[in-house]
PDB file of N, CA and C in Angstrom:
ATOM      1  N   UNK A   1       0.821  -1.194   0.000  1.00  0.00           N
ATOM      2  CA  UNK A   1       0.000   0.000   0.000  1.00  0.00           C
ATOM      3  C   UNK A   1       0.865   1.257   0.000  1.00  0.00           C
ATOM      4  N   UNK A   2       1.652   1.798   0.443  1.00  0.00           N
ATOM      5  CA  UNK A   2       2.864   2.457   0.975  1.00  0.00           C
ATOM      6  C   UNK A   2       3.665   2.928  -0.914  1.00  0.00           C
ATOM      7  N   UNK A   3       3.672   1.607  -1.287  1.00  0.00           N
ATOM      8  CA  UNK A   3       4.611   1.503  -2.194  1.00  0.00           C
ATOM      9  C   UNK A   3       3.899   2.136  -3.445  1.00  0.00           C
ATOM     10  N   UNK A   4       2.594   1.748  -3.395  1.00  0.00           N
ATOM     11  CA  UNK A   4       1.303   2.809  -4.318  1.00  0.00           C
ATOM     12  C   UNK A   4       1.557   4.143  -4.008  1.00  0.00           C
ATOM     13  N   UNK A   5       1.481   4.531  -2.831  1.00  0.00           N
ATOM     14  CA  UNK A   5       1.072   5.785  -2.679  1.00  0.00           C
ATOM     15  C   UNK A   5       2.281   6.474  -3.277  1.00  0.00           C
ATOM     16  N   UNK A   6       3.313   6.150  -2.801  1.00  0.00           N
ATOM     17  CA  UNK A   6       4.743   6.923  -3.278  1.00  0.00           C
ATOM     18  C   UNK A   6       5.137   6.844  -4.735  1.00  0.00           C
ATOM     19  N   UNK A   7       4.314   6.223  -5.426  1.00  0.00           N
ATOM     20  CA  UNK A   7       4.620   5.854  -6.471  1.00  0.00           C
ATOM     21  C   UNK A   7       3.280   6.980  -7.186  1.00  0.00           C
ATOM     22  N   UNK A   8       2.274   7.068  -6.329  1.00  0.00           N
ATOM     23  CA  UNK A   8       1.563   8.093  -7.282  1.00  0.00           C
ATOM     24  C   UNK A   8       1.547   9.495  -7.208  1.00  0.00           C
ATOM     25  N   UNK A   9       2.620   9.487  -5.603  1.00  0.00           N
ATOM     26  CA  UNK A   9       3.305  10.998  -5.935  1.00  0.00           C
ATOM     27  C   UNK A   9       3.996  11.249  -6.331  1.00  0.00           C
ATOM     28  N   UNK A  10       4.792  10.338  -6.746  1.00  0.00           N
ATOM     29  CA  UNK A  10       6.301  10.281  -8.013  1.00  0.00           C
ATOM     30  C   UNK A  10       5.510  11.009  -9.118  1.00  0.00           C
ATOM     31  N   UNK A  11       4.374  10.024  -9.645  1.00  0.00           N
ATOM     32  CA  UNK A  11       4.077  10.423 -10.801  1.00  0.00           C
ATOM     33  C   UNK A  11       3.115  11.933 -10.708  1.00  0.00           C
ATOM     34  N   UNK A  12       2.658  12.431 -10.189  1.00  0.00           N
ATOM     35  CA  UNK A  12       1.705  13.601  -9.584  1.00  0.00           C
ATOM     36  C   UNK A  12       3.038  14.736 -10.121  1.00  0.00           C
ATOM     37  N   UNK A  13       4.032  14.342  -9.162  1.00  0.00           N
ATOM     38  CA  UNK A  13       5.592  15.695  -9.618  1.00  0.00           C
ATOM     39  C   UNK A  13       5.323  15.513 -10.809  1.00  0.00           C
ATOM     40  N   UNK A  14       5.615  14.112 -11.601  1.00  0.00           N
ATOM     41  CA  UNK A  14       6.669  14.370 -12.661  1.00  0.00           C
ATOM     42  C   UNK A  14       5.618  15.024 -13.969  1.00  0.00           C
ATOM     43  N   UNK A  15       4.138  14.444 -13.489  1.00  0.00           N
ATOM     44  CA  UNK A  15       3.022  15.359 -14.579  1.00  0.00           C
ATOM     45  C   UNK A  15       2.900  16.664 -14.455  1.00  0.00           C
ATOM     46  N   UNK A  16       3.779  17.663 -13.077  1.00  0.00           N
ATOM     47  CA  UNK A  16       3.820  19.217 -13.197  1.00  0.00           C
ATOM     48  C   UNK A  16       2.708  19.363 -11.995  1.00  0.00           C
ATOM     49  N   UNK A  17       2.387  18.501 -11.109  1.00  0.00           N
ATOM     50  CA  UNK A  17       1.735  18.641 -10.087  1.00  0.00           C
ATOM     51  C   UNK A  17       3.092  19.707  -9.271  1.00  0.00           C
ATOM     52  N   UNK A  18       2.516  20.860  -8.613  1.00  0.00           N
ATOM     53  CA  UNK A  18       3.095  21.195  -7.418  1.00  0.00           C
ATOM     54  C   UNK A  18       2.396  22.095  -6.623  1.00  0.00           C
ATOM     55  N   UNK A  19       3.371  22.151  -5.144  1.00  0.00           N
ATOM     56  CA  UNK A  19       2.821  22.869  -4.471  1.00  0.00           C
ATOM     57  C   UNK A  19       2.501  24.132  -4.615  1.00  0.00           C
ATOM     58  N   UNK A  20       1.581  24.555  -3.703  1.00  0.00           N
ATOM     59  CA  UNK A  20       1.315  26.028  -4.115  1.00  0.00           C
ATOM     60  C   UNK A  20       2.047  26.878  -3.185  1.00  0.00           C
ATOM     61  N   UNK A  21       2.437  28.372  -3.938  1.00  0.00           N
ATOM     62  CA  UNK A  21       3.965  29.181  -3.582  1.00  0.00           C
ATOM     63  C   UNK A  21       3.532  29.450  -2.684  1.00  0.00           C
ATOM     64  N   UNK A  22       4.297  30.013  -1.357  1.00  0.00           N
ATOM     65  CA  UNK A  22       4.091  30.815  -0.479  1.00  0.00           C
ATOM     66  C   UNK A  22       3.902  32.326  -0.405  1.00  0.00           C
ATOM     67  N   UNK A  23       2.916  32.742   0.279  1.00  0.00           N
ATOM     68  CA  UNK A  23       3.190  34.433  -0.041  1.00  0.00           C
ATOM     69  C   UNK A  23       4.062  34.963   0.790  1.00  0.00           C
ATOM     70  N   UNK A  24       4.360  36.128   0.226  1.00  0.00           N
ATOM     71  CA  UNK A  24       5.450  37.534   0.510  1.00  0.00           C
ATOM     72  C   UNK A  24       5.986  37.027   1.542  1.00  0.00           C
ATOM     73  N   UNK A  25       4.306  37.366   2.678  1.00  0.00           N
ATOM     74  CA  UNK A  25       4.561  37.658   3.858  1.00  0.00           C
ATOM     75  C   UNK A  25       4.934  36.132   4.893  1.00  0.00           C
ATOM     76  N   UNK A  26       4.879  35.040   4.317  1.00  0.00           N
ATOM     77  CA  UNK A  26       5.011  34.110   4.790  1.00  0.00           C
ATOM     78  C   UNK A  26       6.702  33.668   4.531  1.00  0.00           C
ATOM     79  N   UNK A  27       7.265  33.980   3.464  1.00  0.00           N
ATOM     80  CA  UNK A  27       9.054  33.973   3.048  1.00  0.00           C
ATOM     81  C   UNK A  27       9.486  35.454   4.095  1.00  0.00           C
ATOM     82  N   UNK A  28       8.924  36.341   4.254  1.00  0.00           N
ATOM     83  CA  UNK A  28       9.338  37.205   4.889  1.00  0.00           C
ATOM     84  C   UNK A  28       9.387  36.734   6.109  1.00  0.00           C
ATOM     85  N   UNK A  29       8.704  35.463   6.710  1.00  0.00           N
ATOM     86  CA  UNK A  29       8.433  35.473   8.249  1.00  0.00           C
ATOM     87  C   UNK A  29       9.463  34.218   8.261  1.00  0.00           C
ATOM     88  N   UNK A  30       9.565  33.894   7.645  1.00  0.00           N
ATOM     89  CA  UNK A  30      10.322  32.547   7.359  1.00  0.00           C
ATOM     90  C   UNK A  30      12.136  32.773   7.412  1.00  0.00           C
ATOM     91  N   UNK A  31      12.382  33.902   6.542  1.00  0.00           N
ATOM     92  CA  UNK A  31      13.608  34.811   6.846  1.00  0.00           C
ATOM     93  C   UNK A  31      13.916  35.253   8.125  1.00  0.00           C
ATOM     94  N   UNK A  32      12.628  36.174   8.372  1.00  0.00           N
ATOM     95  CA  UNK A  32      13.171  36.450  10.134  1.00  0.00           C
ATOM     96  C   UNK A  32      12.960  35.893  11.361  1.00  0.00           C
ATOM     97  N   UNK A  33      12.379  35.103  10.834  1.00  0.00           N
ATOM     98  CA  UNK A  33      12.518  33.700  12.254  1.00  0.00           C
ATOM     99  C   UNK A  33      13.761  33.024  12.049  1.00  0.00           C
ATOM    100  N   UNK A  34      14.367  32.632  11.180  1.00  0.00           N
ATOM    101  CA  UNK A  34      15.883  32.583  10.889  1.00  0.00           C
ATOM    102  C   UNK A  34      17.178  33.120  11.364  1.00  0.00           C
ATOM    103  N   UNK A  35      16.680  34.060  11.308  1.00  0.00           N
ATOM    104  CA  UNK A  35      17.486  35.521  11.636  1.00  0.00           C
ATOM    105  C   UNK A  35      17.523  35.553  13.755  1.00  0.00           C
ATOM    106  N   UNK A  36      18.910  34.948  13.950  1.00  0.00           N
ATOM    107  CA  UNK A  36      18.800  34.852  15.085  1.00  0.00           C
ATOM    108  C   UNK A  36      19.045  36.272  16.259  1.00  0.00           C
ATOM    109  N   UNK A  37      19.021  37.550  15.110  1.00  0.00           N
ATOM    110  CA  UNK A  37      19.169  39.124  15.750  1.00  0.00           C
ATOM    111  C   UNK A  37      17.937  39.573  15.811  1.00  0.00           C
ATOM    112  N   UNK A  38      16.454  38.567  15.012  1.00  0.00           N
ATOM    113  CA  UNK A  38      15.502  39.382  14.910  1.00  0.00           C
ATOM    114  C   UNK A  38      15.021  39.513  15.808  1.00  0.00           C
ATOM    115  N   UNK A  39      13.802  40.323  15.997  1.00  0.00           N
ATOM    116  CA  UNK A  39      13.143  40.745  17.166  1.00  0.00           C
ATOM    117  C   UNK A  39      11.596  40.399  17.194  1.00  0.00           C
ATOM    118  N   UNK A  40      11.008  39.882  18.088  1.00  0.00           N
ATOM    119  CA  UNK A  40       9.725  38.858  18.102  1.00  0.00           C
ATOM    120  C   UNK A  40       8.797  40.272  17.539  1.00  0.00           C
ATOM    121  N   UNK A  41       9.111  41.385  18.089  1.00  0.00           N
ATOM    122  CA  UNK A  41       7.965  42.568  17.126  1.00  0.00           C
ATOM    123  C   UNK A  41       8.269  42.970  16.174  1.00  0.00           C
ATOM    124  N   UNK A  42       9.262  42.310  15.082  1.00  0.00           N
ATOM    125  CA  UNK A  42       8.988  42.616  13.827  1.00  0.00           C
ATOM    126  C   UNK A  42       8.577  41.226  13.453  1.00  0.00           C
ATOM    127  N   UNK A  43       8.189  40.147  14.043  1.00  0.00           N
ATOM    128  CA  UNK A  43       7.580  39.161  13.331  1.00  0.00           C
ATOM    129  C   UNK A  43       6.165  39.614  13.799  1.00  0.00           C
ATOM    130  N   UNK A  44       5.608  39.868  14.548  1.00  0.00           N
ATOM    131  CA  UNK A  44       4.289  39.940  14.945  1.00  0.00           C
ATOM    132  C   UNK A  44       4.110  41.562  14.303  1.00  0.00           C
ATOM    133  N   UNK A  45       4.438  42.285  13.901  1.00  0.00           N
ATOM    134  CA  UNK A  45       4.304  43.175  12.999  1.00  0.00           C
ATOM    135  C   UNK A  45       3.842  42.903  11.751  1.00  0.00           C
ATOM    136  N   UNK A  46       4.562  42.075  11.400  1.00  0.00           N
ATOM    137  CA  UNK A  46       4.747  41.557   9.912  1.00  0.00           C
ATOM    138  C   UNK A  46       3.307  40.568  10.088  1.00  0.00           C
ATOM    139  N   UNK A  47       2.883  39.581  10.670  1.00  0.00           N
ATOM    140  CA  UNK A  47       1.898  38.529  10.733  1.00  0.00           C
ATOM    141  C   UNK A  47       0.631  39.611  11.041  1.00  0.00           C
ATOM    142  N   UNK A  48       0.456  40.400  11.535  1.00  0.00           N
ATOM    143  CA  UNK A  48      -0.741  41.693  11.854  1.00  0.00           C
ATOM    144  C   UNK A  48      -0.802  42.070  10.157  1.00  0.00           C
ATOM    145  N   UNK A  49      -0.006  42.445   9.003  1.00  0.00           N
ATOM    146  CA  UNK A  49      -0.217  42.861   8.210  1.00  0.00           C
ATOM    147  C   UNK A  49      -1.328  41.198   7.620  1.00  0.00           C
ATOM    148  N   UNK A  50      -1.266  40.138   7.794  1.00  0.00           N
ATOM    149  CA  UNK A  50      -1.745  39.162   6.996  1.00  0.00           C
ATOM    150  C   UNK A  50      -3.099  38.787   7.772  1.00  0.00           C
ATOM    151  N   UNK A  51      -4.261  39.182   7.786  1.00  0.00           N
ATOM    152  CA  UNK A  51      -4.923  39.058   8.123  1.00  0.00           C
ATOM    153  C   UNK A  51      -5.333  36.946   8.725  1.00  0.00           C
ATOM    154  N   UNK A  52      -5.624  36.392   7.320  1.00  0.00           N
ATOM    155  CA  UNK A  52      -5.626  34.949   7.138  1.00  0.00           C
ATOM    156  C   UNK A  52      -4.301  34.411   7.921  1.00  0.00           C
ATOM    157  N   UNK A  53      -3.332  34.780   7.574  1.00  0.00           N
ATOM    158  CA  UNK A  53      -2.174  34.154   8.540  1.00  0.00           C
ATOM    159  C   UNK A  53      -2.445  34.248   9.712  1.00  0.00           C
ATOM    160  N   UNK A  54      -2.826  35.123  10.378  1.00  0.00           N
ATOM    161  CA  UNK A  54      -2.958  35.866  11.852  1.00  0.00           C
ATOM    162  C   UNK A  54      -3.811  34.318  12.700  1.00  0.00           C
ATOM    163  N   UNK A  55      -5.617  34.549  11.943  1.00  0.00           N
ATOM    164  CA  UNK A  55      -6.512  33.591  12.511  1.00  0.00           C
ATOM    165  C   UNK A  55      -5.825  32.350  12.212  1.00  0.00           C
ATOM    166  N   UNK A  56      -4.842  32.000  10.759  1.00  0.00           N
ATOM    167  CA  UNK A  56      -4.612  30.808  11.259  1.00  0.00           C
ATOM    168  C   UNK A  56      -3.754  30.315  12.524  1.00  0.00           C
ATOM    169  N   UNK A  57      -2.806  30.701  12.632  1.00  0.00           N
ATOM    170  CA  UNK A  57      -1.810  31.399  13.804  1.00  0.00           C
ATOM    171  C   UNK A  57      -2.944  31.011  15.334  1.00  0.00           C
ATOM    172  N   UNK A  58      -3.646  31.875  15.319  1.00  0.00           N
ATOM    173  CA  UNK A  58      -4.387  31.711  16.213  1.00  0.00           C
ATOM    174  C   UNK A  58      -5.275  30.604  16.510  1.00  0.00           C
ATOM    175  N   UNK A  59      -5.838  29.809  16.082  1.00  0.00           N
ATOM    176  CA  UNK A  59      -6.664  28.728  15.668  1.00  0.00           C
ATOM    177  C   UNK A  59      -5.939  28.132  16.527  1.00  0.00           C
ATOM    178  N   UNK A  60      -4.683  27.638  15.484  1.00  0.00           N
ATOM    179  CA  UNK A  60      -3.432  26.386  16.366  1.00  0.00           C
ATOM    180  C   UNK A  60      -3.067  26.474  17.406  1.00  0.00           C
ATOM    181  N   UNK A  61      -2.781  28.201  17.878  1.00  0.00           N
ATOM    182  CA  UNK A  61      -2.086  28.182  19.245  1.00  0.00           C
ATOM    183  C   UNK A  61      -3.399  28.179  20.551  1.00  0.00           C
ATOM    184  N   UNK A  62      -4.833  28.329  20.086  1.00  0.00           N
ATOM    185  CA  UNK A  62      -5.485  28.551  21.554  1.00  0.00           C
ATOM    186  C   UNK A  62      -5.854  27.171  21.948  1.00  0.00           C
ATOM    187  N   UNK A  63      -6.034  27.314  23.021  1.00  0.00           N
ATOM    188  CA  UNK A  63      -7.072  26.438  24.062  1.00  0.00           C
ATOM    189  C   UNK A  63      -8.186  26.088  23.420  1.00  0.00           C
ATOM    190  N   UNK A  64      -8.556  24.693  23.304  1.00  0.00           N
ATOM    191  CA  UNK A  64     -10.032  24.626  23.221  1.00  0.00           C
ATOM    192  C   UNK A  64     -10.704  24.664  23.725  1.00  0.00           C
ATOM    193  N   UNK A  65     -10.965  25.326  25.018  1.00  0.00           N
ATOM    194  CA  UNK A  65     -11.995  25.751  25.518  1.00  0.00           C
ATOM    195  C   UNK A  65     -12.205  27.094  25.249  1.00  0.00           C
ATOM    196  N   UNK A  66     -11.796  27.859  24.775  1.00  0.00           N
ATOM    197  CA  UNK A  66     -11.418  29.310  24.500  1.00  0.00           C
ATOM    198  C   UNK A  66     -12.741  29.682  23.029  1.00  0.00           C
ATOM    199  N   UNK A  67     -13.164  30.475  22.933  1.00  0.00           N
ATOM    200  CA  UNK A  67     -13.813  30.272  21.862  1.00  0.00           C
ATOM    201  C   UNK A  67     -12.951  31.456  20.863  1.00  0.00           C
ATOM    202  N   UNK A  68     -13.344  31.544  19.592  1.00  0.00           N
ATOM    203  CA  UNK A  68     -12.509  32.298  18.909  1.00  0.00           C
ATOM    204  C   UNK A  68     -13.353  32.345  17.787  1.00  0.00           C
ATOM    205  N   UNK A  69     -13.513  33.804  17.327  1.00  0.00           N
ATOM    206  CA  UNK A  69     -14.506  34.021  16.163  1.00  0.00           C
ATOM    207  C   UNK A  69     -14.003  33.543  14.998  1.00  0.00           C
TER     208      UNK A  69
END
């Protein structure tokens, strides 16, 4: 089973299947989380500009008991 599956994502690449790019602001956050001089408020600066990034961000990190619009 294993040996299917890998074999039909072999073929998925090699027909021009790929992932979809990252935006701006997500290579930008990706850089300065890297960046071991950066400073946690220019990443949370930068993630406030992305609205969708933000709630997802948020989703993952709360409590489930917590409710969240």
């Amino acid at each position: 089973m294993k040996k299917d599956h890998v074999a039909n994502l072999l073929k998925r690449i090699q027909s021009g299947y790929s992932l979809p790019s990252l935006s701006l602001i997500a290579i930008r956050l990706i850089e300065m989380a890297s960046d071991d001089q950066g400073a946690i408020k220019n990443l949370v600066n930068l993630i406030e500009k992305d609205t969708s990034l933000a709630m997802r961000i948020a989703r993952s990190s709360k409590p489930s008991y917590l409710p969240l619009p």
